[in-house]
PDB file of N, CA and C in Angstrom:
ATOM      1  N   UNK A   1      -8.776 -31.135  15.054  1.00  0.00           N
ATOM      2  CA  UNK A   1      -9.914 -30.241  15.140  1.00  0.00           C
ATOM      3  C   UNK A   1     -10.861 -30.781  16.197  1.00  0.00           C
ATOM      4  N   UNK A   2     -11.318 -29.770  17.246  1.00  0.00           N
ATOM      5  CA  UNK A   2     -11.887 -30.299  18.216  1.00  0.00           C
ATOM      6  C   UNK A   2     -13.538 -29.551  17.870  1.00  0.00           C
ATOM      7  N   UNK A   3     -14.858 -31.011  18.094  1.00  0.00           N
ATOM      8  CA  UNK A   3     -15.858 -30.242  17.404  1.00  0.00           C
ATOM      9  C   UNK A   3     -16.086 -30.018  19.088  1.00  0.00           C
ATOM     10  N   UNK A   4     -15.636 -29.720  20.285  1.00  0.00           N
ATOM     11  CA  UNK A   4     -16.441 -29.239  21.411  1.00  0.00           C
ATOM     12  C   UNK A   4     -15.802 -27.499  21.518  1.00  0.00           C
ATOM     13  N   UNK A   5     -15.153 -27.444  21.054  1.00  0.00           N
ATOM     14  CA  UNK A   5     -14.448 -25.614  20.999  1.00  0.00           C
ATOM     15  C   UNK A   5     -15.361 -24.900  20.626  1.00  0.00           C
ATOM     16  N   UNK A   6     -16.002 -24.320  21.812  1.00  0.00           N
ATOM     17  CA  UNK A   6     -17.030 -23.347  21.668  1.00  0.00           C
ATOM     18  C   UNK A   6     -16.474 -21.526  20.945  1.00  0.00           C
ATOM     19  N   UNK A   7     -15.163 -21.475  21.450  1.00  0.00           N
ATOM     20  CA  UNK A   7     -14.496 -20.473  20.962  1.00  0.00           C
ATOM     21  C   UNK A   7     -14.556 -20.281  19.191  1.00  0.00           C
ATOM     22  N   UNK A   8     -14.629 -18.469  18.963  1.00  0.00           N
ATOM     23  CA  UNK A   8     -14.759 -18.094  17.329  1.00  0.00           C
ATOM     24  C   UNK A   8     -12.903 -17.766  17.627  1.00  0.00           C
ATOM     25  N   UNK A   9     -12.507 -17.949  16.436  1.00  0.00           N
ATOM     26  CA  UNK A   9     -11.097 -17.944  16.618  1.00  0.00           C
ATOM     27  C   UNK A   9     -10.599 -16.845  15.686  1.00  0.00           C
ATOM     28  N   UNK A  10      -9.243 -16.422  15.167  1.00  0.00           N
ATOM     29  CA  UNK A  10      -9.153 -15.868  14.281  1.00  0.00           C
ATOM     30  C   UNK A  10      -7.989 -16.914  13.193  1.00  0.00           C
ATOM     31  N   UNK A  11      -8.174 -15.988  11.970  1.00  0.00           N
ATOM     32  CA  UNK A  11      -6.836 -16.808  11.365  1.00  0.00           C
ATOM     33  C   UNK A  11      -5.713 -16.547  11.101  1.00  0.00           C
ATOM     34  N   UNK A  12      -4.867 -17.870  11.273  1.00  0.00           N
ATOM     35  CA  UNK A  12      -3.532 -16.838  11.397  1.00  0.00           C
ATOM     36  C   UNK A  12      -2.412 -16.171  10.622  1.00  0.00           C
ATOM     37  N   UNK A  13      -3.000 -16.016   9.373  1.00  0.00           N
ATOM     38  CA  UNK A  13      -2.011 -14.934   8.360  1.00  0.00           C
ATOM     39  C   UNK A  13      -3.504 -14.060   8.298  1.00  0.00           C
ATOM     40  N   UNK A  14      -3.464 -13.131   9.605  1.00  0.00           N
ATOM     41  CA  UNK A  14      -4.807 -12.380   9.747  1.00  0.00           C
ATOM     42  C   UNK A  14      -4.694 -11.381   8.329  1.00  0.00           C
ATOM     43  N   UNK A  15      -3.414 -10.668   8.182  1.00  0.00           N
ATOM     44  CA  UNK A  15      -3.642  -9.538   6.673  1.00  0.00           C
ATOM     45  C   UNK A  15      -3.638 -10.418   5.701  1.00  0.00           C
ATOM     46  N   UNK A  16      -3.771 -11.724   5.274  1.00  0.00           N
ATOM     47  CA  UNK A  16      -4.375 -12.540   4.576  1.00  0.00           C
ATOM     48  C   UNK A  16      -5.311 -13.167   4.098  1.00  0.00           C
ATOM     49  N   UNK A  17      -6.324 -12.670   5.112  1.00  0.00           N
ATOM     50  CA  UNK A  17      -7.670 -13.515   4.949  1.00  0.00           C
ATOM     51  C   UNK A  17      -8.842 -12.789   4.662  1.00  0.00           C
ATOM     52  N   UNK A  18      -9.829 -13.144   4.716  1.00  0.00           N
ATOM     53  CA  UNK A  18     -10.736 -12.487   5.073  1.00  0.00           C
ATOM     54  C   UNK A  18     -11.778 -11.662   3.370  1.00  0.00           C
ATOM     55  N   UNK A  19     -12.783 -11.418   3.690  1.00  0.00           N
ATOM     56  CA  UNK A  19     -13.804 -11.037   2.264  1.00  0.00           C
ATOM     57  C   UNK A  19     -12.939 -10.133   1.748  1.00  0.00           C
ATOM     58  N   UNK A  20     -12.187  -8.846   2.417  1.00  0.00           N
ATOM     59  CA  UNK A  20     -11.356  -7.671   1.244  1.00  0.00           C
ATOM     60  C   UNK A  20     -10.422  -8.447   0.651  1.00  0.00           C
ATOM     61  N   UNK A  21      -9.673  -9.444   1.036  1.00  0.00           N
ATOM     62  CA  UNK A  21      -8.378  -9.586   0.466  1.00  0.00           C
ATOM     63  C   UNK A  21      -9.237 -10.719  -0.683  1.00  0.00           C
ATOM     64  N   UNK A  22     -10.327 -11.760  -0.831  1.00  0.00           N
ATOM     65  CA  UNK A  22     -11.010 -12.360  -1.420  1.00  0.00           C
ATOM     66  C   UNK A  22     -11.478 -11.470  -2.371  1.00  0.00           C
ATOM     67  N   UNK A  23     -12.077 -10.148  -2.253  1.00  0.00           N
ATOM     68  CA  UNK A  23     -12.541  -9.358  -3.117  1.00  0.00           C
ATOM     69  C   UNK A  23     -10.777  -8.794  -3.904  1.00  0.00           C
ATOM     70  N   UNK A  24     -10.054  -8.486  -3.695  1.00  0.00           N
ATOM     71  CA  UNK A  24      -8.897  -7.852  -4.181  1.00  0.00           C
ATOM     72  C   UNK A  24      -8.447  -9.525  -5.510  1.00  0.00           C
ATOM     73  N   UNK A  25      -7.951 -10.505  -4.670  1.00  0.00           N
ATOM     74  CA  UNK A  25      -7.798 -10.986  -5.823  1.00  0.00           C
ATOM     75  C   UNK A  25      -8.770 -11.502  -6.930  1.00  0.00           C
ATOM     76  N   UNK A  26      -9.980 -11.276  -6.524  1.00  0.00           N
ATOM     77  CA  UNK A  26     -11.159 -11.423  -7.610  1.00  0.00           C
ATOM     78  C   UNK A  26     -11.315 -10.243  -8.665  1.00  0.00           C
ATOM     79  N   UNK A  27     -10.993  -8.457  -8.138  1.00  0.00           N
ATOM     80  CA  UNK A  27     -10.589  -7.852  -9.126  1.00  0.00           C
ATOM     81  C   UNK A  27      -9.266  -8.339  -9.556  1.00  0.00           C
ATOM     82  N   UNK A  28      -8.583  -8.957  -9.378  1.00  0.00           N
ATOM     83  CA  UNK A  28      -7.421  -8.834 -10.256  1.00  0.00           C
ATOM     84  C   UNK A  28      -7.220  -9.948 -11.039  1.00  0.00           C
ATOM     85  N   UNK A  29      -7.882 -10.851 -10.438  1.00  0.00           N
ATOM     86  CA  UNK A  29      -7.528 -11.892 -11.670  1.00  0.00           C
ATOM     87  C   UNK A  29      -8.943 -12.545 -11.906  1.00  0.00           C
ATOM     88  N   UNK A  30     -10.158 -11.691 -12.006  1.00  0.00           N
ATOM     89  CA  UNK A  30     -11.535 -12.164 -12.448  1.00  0.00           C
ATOM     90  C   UNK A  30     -12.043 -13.528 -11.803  1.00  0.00           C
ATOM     91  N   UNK A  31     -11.120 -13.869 -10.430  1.00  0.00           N
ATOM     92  CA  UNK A  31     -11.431 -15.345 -10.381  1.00  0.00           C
ATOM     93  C   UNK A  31     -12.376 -15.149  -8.403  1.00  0.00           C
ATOM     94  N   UNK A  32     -12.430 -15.945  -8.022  1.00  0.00           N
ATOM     95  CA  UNK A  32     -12.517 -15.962  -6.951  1.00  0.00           C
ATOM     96  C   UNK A  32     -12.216 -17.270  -6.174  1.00  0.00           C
ATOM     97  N   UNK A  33     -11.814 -17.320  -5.053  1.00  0.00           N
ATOM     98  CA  UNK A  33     -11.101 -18.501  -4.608  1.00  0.00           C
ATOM     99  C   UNK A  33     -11.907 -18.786  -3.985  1.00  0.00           C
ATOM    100  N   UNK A  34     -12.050 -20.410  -3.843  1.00  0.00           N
ATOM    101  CA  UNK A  34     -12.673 -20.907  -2.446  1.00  0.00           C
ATOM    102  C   UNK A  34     -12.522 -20.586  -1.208  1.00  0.00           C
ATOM    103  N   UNK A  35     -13.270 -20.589  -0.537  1.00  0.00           N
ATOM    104  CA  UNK A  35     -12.603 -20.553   0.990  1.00  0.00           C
ATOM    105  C   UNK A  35     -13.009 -21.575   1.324  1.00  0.00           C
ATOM    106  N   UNK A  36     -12.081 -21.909   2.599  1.00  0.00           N
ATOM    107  CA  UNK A  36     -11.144 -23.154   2.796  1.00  0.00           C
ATOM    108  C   UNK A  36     -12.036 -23.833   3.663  1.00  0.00           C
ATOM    109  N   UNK A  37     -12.620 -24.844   3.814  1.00  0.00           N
ATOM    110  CA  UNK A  37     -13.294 -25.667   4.577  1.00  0.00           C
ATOM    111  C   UNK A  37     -12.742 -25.371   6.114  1.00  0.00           C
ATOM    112  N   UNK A  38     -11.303 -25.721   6.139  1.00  0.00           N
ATOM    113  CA  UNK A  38     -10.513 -25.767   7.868  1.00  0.00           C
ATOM    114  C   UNK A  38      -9.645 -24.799   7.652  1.00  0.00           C
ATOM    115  N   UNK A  39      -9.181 -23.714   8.642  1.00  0.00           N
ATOM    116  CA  UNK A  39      -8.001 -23.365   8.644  1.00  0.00           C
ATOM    117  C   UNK A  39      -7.156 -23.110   9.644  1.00  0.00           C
ATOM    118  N   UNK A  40      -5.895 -22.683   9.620  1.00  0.00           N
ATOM    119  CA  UNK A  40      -5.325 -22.335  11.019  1.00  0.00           C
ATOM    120  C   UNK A  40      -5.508 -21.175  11.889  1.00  0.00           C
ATOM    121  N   UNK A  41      -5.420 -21.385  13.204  1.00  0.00           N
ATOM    122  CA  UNK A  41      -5.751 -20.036  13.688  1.00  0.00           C
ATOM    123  C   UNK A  41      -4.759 -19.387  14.369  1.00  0.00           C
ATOM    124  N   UNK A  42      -5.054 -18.101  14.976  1.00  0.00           N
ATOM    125  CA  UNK A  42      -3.741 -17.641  15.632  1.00  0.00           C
ATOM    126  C   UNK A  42      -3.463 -18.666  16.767  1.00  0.00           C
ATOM    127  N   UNK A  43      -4.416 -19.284  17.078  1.00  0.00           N
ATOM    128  CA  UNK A  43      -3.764 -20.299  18.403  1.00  0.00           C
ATOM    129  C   UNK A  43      -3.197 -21.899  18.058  1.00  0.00           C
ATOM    130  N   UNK A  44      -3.142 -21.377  16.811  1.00  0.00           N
ATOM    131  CA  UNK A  44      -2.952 -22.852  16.333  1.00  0.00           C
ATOM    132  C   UNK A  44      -3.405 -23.917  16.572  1.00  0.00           C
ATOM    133  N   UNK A  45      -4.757 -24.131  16.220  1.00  0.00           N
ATOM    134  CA  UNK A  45      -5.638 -25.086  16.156  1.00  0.00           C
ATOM    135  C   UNK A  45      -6.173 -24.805  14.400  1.00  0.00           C
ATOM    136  N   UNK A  46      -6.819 -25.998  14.193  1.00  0.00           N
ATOM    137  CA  UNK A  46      -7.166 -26.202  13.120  1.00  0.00           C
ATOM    138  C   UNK A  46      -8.739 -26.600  13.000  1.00  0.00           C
ATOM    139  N   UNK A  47      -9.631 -25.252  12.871  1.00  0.00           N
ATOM    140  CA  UNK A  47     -11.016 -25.291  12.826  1.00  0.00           C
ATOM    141  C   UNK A  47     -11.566 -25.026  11.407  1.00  0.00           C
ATOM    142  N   UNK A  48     -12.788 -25.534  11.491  1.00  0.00           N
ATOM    143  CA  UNK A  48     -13.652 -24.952  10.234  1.00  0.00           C
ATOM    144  C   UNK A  48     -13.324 -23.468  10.410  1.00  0.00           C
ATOM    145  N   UNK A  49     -13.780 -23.151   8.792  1.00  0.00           N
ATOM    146  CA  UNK A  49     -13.361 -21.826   8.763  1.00  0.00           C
ATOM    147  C   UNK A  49     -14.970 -21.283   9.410  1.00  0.00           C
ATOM    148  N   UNK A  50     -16.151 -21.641   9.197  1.00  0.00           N
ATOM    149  CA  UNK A  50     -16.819 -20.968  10.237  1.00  0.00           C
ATOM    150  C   UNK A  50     -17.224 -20.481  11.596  1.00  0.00           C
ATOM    151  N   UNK A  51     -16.090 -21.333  12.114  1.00  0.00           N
ATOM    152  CA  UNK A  51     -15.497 -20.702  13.285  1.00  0.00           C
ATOM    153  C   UNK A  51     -14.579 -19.987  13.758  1.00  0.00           C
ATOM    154  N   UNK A  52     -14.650 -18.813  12.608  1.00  0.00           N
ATOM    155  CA  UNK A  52     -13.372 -18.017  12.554  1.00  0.00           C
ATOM    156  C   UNK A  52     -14.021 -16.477  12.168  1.00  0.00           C
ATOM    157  N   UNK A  53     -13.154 -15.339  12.535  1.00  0.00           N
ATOM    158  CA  UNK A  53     -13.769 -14.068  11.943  1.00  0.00           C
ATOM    159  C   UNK A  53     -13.071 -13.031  12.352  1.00  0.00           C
ATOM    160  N   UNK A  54     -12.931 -12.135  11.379  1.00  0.00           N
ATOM    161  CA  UNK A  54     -11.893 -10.971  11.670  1.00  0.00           C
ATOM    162  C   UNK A  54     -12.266  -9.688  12.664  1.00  0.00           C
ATOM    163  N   UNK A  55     -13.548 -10.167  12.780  1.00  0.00           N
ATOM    164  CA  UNK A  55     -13.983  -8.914  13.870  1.00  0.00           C
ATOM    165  C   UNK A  55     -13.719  -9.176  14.925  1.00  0.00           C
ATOM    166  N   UNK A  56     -13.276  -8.137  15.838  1.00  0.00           N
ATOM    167  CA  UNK A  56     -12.764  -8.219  17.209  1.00  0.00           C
ATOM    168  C   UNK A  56     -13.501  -8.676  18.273  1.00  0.00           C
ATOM    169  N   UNK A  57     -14.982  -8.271  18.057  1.00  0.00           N
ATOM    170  CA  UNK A  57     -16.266  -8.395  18.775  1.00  0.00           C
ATOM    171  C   UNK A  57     -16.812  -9.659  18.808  1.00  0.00           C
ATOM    172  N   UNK A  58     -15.883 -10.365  17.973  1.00  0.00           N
ATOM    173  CA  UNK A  58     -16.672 -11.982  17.689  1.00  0.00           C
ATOM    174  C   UNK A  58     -15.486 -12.858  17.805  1.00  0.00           C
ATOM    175  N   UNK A  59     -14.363 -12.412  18.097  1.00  0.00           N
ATOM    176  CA  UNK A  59     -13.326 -13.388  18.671  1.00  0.00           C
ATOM    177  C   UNK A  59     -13.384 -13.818  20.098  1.00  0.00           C
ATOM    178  N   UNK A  60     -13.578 -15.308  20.213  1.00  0.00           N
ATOM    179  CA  UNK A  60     -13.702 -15.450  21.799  1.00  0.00           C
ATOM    180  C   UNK A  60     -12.558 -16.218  22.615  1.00  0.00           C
ATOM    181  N   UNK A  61     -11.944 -16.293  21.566  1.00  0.00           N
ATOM    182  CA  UNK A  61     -10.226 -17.338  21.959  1.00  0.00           C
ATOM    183  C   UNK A  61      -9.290 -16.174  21.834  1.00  0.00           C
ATOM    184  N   UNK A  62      -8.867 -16.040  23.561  1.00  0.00           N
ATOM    185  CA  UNK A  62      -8.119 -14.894  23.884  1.00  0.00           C
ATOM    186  C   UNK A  62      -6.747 -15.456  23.080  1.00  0.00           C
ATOM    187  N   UNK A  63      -6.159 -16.281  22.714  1.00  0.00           N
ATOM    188  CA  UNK A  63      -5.175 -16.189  22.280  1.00  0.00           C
ATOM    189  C   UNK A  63      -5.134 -16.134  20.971  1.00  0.00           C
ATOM    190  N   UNK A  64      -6.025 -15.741  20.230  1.00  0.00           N
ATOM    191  CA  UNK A  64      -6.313 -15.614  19.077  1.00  0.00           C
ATOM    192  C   UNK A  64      -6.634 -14.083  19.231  1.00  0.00           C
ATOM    193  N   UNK A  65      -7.205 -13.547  20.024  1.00  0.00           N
ATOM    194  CA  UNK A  65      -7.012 -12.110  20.182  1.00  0.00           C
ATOM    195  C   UNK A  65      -5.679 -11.031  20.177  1.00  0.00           C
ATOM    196  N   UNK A  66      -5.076 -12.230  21.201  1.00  0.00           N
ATOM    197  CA  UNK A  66      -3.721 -12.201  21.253  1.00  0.00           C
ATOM    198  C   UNK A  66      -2.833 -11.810  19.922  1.00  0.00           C
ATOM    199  N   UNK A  67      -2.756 -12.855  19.035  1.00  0.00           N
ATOM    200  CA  UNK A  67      -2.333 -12.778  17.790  1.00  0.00           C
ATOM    201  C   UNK A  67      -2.760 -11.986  16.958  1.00  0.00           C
ATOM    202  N   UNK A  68      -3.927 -11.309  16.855  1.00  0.00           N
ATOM    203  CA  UNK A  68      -4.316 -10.715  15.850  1.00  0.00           C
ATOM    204  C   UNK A  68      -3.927  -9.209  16.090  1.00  0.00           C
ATOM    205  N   UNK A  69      -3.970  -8.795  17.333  1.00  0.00           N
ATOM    206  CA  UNK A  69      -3.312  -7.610  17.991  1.00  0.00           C
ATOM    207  C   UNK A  69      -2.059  -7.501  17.326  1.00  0.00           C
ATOM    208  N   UNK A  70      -1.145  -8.439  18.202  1.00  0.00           N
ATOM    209  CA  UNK A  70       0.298  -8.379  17.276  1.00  0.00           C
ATOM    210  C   UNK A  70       0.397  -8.227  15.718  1.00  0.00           C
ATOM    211  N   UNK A  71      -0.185  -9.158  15.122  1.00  0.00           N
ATOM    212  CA  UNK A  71      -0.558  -9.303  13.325  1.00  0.00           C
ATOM    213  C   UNK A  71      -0.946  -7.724  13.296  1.00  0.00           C
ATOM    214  N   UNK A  72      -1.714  -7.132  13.353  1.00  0.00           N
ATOM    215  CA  UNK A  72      -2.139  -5.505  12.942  1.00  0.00           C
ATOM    216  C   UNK A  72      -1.328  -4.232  13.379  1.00  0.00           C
ATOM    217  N   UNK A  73      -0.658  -4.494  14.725  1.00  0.00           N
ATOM    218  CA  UNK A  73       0.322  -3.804  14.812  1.00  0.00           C
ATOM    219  C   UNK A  73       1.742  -4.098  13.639  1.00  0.00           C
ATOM    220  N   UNK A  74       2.419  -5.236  13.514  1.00  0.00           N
ATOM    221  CA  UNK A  74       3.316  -5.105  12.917  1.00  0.00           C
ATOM    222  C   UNK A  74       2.596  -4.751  11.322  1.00  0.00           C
ATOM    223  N   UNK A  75       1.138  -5.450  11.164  1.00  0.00           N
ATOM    224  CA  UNK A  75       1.124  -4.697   9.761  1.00  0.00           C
ATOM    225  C   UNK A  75       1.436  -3.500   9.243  1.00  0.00           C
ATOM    226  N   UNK A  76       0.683  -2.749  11.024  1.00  0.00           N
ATOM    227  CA  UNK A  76       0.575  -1.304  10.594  1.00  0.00           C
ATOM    228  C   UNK A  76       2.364  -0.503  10.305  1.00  0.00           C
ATOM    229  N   UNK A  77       2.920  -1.053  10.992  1.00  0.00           N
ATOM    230  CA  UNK A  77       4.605  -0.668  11.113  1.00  0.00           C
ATOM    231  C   UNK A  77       4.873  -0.732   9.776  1.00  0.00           C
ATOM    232  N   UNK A  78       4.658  -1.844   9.122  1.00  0.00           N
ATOM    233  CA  UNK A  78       5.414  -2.207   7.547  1.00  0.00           C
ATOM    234  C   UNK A  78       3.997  -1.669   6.748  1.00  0.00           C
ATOM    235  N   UNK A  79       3.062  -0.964   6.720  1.00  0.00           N
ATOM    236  CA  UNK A  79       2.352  -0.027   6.076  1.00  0.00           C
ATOM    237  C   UNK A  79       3.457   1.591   6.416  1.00  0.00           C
ATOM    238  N   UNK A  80       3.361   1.293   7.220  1.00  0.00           N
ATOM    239  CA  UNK A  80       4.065   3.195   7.570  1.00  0.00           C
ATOM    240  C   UNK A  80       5.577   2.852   6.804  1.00  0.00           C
ATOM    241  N   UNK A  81       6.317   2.054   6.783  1.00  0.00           N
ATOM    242  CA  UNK A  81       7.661   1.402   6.180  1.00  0.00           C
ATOM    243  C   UNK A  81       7.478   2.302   4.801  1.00  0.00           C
ATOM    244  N   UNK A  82       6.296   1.269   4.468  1.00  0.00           N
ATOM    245  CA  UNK A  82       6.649   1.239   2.349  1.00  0.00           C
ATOM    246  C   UNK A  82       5.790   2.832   2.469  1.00  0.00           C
ATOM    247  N   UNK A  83       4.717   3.385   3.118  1.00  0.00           N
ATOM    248  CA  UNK A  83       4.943   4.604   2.607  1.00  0.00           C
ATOM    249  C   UNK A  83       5.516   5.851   2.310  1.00  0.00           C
ATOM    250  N   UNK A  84       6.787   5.133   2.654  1.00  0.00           N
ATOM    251  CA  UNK A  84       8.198   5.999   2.226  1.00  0.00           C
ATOM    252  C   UNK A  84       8.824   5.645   1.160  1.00  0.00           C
ATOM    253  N   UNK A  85       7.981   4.499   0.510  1.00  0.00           N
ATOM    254  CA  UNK A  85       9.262   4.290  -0.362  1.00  0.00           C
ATOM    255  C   UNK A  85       8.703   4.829  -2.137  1.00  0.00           C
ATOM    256  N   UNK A  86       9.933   5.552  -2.599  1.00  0.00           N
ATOM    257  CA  UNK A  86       9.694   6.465  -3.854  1.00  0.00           C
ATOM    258  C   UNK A  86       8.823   5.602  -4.406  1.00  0.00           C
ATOM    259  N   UNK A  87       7.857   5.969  -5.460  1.00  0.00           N
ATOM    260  CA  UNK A  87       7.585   5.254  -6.883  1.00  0.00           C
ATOM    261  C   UNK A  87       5.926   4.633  -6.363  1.00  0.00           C
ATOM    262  N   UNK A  88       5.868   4.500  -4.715  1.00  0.00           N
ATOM    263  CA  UNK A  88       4.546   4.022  -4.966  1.00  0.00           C
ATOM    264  C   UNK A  88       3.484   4.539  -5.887  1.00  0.00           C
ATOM    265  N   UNK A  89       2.099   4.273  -6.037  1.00  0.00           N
ATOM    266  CA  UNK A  89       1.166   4.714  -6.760  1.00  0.00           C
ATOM    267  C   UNK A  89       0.298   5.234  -5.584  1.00  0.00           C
ATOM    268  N   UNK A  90       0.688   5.100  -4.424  1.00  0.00           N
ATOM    269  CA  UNK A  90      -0.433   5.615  -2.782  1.00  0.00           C
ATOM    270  C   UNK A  90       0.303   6.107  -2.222  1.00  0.00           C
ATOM    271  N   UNK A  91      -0.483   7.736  -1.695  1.00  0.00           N
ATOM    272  CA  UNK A  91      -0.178   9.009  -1.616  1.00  0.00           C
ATOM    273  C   UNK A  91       0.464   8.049  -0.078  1.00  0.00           C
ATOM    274  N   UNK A  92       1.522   9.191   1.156  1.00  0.00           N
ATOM    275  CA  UNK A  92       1.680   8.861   2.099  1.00  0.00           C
ATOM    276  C   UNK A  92       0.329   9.253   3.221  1.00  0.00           C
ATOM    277  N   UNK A  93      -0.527   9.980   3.099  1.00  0.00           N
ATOM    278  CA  UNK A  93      -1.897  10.133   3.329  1.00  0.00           C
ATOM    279  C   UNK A  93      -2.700   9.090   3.307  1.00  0.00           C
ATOM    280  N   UNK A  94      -2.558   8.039   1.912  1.00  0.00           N
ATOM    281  CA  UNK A  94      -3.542   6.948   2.080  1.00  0.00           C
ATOM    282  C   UNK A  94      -2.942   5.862   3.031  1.00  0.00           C
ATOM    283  N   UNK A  95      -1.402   5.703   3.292  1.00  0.00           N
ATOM    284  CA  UNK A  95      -0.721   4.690   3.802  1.00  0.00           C
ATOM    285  C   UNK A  95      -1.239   4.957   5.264  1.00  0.00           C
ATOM    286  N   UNK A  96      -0.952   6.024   5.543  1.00  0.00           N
ATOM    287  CA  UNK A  96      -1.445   6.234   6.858  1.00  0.00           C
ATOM    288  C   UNK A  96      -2.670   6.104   7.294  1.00  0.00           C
ATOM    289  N   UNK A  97      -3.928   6.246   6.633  1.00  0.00           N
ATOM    290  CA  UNK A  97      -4.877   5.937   6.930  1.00  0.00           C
ATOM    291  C   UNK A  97      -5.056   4.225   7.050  1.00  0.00           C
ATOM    292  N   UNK A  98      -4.258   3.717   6.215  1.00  0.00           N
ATOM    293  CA  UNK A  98      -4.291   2.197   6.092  1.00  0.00           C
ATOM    294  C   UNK A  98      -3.774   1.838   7.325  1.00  0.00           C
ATOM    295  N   UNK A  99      -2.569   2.287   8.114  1.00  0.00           N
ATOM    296  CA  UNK A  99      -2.029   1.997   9.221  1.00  0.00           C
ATOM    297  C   UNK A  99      -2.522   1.940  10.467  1.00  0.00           C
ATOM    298  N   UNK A 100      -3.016   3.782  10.216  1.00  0.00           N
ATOM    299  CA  UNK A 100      -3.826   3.572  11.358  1.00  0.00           C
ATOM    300  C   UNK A 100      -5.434   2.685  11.383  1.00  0.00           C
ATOM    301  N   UNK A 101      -5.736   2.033  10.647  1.00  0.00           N
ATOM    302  CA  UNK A 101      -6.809   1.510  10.255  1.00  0.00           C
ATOM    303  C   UNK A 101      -6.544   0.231  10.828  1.00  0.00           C
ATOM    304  N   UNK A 102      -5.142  -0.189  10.783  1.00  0.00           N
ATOM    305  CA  UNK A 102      -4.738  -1.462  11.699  1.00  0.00           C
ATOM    306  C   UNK A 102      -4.575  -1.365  12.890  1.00  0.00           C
ATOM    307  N   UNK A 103      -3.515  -0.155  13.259  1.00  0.00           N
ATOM    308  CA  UNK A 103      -3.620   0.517  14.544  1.00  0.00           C
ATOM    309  C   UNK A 103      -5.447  -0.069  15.536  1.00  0.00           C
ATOM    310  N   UNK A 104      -6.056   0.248  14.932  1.00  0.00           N
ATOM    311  CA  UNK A 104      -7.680   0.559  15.796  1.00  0.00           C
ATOM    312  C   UNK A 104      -7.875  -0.717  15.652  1.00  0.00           C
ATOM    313  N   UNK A 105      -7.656  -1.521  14.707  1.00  0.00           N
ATOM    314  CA  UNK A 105      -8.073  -2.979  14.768  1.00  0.00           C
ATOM    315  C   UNK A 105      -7.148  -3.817  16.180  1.00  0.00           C
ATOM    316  N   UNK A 106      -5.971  -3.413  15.846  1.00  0.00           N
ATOM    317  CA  UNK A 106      -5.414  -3.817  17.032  1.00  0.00           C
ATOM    318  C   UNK A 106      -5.716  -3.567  18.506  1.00  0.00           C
ATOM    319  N   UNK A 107      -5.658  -2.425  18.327  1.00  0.00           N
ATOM    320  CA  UNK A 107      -6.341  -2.154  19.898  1.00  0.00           C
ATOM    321  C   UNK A 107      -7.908  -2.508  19.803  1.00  0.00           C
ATOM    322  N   UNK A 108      -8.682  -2.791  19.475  1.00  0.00           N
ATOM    323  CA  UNK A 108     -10.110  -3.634  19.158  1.00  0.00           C
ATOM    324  C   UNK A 108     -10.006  -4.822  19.692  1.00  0.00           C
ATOM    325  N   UNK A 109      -8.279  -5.387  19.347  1.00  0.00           N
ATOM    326  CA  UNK A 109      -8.450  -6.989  19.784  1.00  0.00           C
ATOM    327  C   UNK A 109      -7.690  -6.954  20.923  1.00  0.00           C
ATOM    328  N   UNK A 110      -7.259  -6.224  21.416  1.00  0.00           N
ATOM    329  CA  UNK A 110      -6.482  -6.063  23.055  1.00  0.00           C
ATOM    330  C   UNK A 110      -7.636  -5.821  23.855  1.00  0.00           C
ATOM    331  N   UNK A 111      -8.502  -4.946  23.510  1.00  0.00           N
ATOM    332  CA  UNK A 111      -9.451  -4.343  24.804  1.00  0.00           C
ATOM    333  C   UNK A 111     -10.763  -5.965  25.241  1.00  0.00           C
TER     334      UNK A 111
END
């Protein structure tokens, strides 16, 4: 961990992180997890986590931009995947909105 890296980075299991997915397993299992003092980023470095953030506008390590682009595109692919598959409980309407919801994030972190 380098403390002169002026760069905000992102992290790198990006559909992993972040306050929604913190709020999701806090409804589900009443708990809430720490967040992590250091973590990894898409560029693979290992920073405090306050030098990290899922918004596009506040990433300043292009290769962490890099990654997170890719990360939201393939999310969005394997969102459009399972909303084909019988038995879900989410309409193919909501999947798609979820997709394209990555879709825009992705292109957020390309531009």
């Amino acid at each position: 961990m380098s403390e002169t890296d002026p760069h905000i980075h992102v992290e790198q299991k990006v559909g992993q992180s972040g306050a929604d997915v913190r709020n999701v397993i806090a409804a589900t299992l009443g708990r809430v997890p720490d967040e992590p003092s250091v973590v990894t980023t898409g560029c693979g470095r290992q920073v405090p986590y306050a030098m990290t953030s899922p918004r596009p506008e506040s990433v300043t390590c292009l290769t962490c931009r890099e990654h997170a682009h890719r990360e939201h595109l393939g999310i969005a692919d394997q969102v459009e995947r399972l909303g084909w598959t019988p038995g879900m409980n989410i309409t193919g309407d909501q999947m798609a909105k979820v997709a394209e919801w990555h879709r825009d994030r992705a292109r957020r972190f390309s531009g």
